[in-house]
Protein backbone atom coordinates (compact mmCIF):
# COMPACT_ATOMS: atom_id res chain seq x y z
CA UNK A 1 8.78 -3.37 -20.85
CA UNK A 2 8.33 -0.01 -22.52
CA UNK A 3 5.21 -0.81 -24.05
CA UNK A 4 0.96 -1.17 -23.19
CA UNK A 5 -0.69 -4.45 -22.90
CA UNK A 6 -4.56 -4.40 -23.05
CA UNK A 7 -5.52 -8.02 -22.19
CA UNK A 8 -8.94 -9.71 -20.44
CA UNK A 9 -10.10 -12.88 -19.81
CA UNK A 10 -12.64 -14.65 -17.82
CA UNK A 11 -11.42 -16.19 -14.15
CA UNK A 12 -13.75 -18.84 -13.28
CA UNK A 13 -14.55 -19.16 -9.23
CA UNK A 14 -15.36 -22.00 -7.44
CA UNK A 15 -18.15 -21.58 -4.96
CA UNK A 16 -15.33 -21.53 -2.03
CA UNK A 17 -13.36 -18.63 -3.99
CA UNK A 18 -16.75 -16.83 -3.83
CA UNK A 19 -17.55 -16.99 -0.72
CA UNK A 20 -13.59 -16.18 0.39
CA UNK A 21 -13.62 -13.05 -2.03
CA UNK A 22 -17.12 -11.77 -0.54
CA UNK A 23 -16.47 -12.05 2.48
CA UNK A 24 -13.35 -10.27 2.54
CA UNK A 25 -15.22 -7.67 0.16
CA UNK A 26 -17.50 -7.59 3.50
CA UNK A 27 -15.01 -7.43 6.06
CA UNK A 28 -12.89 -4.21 3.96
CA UNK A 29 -15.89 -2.20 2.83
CA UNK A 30 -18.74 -3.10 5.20
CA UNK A 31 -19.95 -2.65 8.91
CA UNK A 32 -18.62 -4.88 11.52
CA UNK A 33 -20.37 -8.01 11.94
CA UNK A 34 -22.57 -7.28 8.44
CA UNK A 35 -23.53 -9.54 6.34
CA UNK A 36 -24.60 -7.43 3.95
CA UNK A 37 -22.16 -6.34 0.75
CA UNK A 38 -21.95 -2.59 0.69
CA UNK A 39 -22.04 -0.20 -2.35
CA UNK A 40 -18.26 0.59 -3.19
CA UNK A 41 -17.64 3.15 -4.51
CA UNK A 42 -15.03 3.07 -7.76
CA UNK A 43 -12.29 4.42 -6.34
CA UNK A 44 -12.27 2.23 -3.27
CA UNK A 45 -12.88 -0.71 -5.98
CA UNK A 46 -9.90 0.27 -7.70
CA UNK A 47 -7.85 -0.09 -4.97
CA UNK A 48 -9.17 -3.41 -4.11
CA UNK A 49 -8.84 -4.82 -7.38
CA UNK A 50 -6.26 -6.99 -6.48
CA UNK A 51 -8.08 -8.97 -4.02
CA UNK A 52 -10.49 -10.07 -7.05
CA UNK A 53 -7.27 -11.79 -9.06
CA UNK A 54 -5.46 -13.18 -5.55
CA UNK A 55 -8.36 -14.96 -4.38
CA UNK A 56 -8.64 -16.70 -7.58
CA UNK A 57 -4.98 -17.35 -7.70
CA UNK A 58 -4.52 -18.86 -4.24
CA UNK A 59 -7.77 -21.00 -4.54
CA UNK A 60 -6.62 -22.11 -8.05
CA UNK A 61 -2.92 -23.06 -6.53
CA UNK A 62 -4.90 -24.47 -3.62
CA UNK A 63 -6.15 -27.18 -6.10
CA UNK A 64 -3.51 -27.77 -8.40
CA UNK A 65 -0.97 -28.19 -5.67
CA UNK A 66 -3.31 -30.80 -4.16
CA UNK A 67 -4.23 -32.55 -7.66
CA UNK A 68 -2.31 -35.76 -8.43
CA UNK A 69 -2.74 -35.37 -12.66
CA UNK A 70 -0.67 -32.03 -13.25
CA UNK A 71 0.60 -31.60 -16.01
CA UNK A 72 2.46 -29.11 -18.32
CA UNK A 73 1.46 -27.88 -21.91
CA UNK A 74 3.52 -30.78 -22.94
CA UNK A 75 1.87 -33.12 -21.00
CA UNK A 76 4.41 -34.37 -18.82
CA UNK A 77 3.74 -34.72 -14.89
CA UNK A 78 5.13 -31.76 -12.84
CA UNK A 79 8.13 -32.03 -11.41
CA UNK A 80 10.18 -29.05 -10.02
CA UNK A 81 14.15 -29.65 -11.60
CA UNK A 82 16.85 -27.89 -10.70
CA UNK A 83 19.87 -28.45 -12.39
CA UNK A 84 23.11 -26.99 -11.29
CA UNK A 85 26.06 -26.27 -13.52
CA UNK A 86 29.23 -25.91 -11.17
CA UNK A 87 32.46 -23.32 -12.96
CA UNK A 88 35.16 -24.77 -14.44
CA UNK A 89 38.21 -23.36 -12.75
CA UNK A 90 38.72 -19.38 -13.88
CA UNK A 91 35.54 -19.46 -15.75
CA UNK A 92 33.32 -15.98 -14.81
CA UNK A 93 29.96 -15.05 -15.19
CA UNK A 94 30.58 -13.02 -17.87
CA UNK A 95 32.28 -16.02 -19.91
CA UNK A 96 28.96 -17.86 -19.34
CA UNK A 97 26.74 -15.11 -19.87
CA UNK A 98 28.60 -14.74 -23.24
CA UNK A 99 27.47 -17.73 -24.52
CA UNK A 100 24.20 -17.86 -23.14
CA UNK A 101 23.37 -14.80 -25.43
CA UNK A 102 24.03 -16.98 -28.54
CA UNK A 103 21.54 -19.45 -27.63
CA UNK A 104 18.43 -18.12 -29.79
CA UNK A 105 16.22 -20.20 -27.79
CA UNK A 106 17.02 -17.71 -25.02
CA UNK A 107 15.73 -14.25 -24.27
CA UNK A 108 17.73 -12.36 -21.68
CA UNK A 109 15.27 -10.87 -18.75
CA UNK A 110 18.66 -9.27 -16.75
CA UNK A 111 22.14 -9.53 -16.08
CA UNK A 112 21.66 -12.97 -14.59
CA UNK A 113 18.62 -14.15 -15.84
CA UNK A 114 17.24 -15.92 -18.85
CA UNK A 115 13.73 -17.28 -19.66
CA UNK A 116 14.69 -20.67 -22.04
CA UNK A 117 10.88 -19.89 -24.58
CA UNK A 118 9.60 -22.98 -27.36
CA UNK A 119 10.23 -21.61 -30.81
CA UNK A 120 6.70 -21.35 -31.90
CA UNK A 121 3.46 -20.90 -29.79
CA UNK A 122 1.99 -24.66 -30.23
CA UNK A 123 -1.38 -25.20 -31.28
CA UNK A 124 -3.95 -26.69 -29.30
CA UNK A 125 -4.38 -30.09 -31.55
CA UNK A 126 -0.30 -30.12 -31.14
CA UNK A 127 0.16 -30.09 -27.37
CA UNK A 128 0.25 -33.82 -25.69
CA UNK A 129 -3.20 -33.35 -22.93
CA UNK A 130 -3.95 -35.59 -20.90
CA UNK A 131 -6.85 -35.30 -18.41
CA UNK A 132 -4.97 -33.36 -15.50
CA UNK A 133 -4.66 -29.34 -15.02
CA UNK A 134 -2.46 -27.30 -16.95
CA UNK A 135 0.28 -25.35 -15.10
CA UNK A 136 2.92 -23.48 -17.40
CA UNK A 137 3.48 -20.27 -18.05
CA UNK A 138 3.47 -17.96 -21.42
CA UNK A 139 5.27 -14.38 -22.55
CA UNK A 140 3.01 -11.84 -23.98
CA UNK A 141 4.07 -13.18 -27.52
CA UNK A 142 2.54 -16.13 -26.50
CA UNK A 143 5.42 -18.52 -25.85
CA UNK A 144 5.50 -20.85 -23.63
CA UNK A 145 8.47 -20.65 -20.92
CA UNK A 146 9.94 -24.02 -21.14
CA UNK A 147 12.48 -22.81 -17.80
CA UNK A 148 14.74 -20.30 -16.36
CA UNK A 149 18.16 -20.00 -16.13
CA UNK A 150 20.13 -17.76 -13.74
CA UNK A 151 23.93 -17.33 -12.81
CA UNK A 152 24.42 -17.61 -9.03
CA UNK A 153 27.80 -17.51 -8.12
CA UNK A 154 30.18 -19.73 -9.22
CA UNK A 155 27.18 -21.59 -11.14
CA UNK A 156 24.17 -21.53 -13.64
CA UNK A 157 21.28 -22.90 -12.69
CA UNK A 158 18.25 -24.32 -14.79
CA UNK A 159 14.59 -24.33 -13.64
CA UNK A 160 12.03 -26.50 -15.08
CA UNK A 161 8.83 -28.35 -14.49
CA UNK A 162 9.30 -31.84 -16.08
CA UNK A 163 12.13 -34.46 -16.53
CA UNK A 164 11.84 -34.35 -20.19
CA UNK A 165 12.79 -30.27 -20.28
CA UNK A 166 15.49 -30.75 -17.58
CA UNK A 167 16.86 -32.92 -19.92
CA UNK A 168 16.50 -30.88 -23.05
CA UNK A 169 17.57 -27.94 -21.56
CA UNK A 170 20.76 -30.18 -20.05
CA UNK A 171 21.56 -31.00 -23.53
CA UNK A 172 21.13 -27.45 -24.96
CA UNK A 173 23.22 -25.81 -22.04
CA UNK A 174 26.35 -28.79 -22.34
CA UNK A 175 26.42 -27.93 -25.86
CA UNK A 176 26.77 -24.66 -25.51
CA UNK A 177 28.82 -24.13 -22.55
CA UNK A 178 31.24 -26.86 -23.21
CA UNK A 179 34.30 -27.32 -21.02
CA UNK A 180 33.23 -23.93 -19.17
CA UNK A 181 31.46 -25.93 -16.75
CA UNK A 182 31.82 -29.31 -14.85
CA UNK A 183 28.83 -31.90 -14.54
CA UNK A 184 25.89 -30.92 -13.72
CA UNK A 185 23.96 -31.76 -10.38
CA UNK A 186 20.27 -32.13 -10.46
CA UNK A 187 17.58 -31.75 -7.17
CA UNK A 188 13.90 -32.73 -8.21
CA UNK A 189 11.12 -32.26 -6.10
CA UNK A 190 7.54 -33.43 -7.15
CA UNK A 191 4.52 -31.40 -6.30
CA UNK A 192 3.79 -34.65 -3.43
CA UNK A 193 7.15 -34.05 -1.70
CA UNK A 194 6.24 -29.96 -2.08
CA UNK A 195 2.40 -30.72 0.15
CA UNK A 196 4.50 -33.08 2.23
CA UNK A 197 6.75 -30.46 3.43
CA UNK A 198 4.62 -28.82 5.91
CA UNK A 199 5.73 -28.69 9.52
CA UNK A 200 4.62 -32.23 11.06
CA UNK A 201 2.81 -31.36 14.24
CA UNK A 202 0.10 -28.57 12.91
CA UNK A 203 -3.35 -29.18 12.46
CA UNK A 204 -4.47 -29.65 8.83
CA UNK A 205 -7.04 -26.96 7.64
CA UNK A 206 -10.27 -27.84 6.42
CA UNK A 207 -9.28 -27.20 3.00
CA UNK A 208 -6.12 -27.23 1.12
CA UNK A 209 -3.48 -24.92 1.39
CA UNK A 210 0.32 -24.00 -0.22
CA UNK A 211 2.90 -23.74 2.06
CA UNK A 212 2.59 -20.02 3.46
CA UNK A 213 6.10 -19.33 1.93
CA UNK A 214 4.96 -20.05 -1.79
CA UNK A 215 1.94 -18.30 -1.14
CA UNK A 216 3.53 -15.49 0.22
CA UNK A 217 6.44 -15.34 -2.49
CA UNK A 218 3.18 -15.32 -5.20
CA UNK A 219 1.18 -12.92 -4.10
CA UNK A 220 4.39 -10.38 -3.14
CA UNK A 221 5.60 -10.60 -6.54
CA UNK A 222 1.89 -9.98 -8.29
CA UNK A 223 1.58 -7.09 -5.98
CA UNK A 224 5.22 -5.44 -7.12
CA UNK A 225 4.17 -6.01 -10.87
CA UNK A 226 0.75 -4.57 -10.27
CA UNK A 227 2.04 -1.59 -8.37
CA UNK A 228 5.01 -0.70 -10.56
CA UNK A 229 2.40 -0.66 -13.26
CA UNK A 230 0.19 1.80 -11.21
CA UNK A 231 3.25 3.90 -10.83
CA UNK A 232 2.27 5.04 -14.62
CA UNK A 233 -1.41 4.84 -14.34
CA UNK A 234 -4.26 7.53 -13.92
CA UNK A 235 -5.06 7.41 -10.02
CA UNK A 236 -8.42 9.27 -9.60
CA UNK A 237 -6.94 9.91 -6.18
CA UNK A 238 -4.53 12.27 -7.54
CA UNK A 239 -6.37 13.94 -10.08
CA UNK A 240 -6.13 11.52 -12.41
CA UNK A 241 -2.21 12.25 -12.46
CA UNK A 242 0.25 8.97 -12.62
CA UNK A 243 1.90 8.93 -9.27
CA UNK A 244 5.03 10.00 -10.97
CA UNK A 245 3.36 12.82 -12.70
CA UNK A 246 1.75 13.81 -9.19
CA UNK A 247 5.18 14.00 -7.33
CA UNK A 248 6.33 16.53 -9.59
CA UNK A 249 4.74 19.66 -7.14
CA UNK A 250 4.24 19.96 -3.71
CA UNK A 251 1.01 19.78 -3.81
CA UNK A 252 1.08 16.31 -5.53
CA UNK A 253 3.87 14.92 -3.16
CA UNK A 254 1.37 15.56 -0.64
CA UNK A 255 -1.15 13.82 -2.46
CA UNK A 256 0.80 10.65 -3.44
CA UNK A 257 1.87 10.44 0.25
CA UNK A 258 -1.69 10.40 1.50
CA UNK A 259 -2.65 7.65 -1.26
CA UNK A 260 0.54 5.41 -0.59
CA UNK A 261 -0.84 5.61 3.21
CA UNK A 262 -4.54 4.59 2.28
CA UNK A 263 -3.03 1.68 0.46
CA UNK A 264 -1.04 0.75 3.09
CA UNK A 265 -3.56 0.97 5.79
CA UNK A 266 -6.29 -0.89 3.42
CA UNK A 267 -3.63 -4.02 3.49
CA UNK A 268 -3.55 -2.87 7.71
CA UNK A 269 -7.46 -3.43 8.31
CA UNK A 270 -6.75 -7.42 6.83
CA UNK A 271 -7.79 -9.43 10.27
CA UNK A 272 -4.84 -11.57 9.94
CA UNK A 273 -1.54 -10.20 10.19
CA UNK A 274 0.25 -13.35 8.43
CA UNK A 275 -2.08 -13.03 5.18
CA UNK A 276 0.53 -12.42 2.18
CA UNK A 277 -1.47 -9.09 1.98
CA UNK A 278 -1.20 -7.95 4.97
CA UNK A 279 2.75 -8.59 5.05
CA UNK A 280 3.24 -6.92 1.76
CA UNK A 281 5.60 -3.70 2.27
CA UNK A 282 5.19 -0.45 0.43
CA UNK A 283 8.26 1.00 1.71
CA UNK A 284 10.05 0.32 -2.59
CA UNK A 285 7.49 2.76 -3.84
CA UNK A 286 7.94 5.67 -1.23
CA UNK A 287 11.46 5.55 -2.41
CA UNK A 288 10.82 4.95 -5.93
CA UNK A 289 9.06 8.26 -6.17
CA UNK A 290 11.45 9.93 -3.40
CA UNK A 291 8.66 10.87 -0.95
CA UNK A 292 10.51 8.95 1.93
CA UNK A 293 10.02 12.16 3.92
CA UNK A 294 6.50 12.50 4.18
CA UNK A 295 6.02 8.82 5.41
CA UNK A 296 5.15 8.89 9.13
């Protein structure tokens, strides 16, 4: 957004994260059949930095999806609302949009897309806890995003994770909107019904798992982010050029194309073809940096 963020934090790993992130360490860097964890060298390590921050992720959402107590920084109990808000007759997007702009509570993200943020970043000794694992999620002001709120067709729809902010937000967007739309139509799903989803039939893994198309979804999205990022990076591959530096010469073109392929065939070498890496296509950034040409 126009601006650099330098952030860290600690991810803590459960012993099964561990031995899922070393062993694919193992599998990428090492011999065939080895045990052993190579020495990788930085620029290799670079590349696979991702892996570090997805195997965390999926084993975290591995939990929490499974985990009866979840809660939100409010403390309410997950539940996935979607609220629909069907057009009054000759009402457009725009006349919506309009008045979703006026809303201060809202910050625009796009042409169709608003994040709905709390006013002030709550304390710690403010927030309602309870005993169950936190799942919410916070801009880099520190905000907490209490939902979403995008125009699809003829209708506006409002995300959230809890009865209590479907209904706030219900109130908020009524008020606003007014006789531009008709009543609204809500679909909840708890986090139960979400696990309960699965194909009946299949074998249940040994340990917990999201539904392949979540998982998927997350992981493609934190790869775009983390590669449009990269786009204005240092690469040591290319001279320690951003990729849209590099692709300024020939020579760098050249360059950039044989670094887009080493990603891609890192993500090839993944032993199963269905992992959310290995599915994850590269083709947006060969076109992003107009090098479609030198991918064979």
């Amino acid at each position: 957004m126009g601006k650099n963020v330098l952030a860290g934090g600690l991810l803590h790993f459960t012993p099964t994260a561990t031995d899922i992130l070393l062993d694919s360490l193992r599998r990428a860097f090492g011999k065939r059949n080895s045990k052993k964890l190579p020495v990788i060298e930085d620029e290799d390590l670079r590349a696979a930095a991702s892996m570090f921050s997805l195997t965390w992720l999926t084993d975290t959402l591995d939990r929490v999806l499974t985990d009866p107590t979840v809660e939100n920084s409010d403390g309410d109990e997950i539940e996935f609302h979607d609220v629909r808000f069907p057009f009054a007759a000759g009402v457009t997007q725009k006349d919506v949009a309009g008045r979703l702009d006026a809303i201060p509570a809202l910050s625009r993200e796009n042409a169709n897309f608003w994040n709905w943020l709390e006013d002030e970043p709550a304390s710690q000794t403010e927030t309602r806890l309870g005993e169950g694992v936190r799942l919410d999620t916070a801009i880099d002001s520190g905000l907490c995003v209490l939902g979403y709120l995008e125009l699809k067709d003829r209708s506006l729809h409002l995300s959230t994770n809890s009865s209590a902010r479907a209904a706030k937000g219900t109130a908020i967007v009524r008020e606003a909107l007014g006789d531009l739309v008709r009543t609204p139509l809500t679909e909840i799903r708890t986090v139960a019904q979400m696990m309960a989803e699965r194909p009946a039939g299949n074998p249940q893994p040994k340990t917990p798992a999201i539904p392949p198309e979540i998982e998927e979804d997350v992981v493609h999205q934190f790869l775009d982010r983390h590669y449009r990022e990269t786009l204005d990076e240092p690469v040591e591959m290319l001279g320690n050029k951003t990729p849209r530096q590099a692709v300024k010469t020939p020579s760098g073109r050249r360059q950039v194309a044989d670094w887009l392929k080493y990603l891609e065939n890192q993500n090839a070498r993944r032993p199963d073809p269905s992992d959310p890496m290995a599915t994850y296509s590269f083709e947006w950034m060969w076109e992003e940096l107009g090098i479609q040409d030198l991918r064979q």
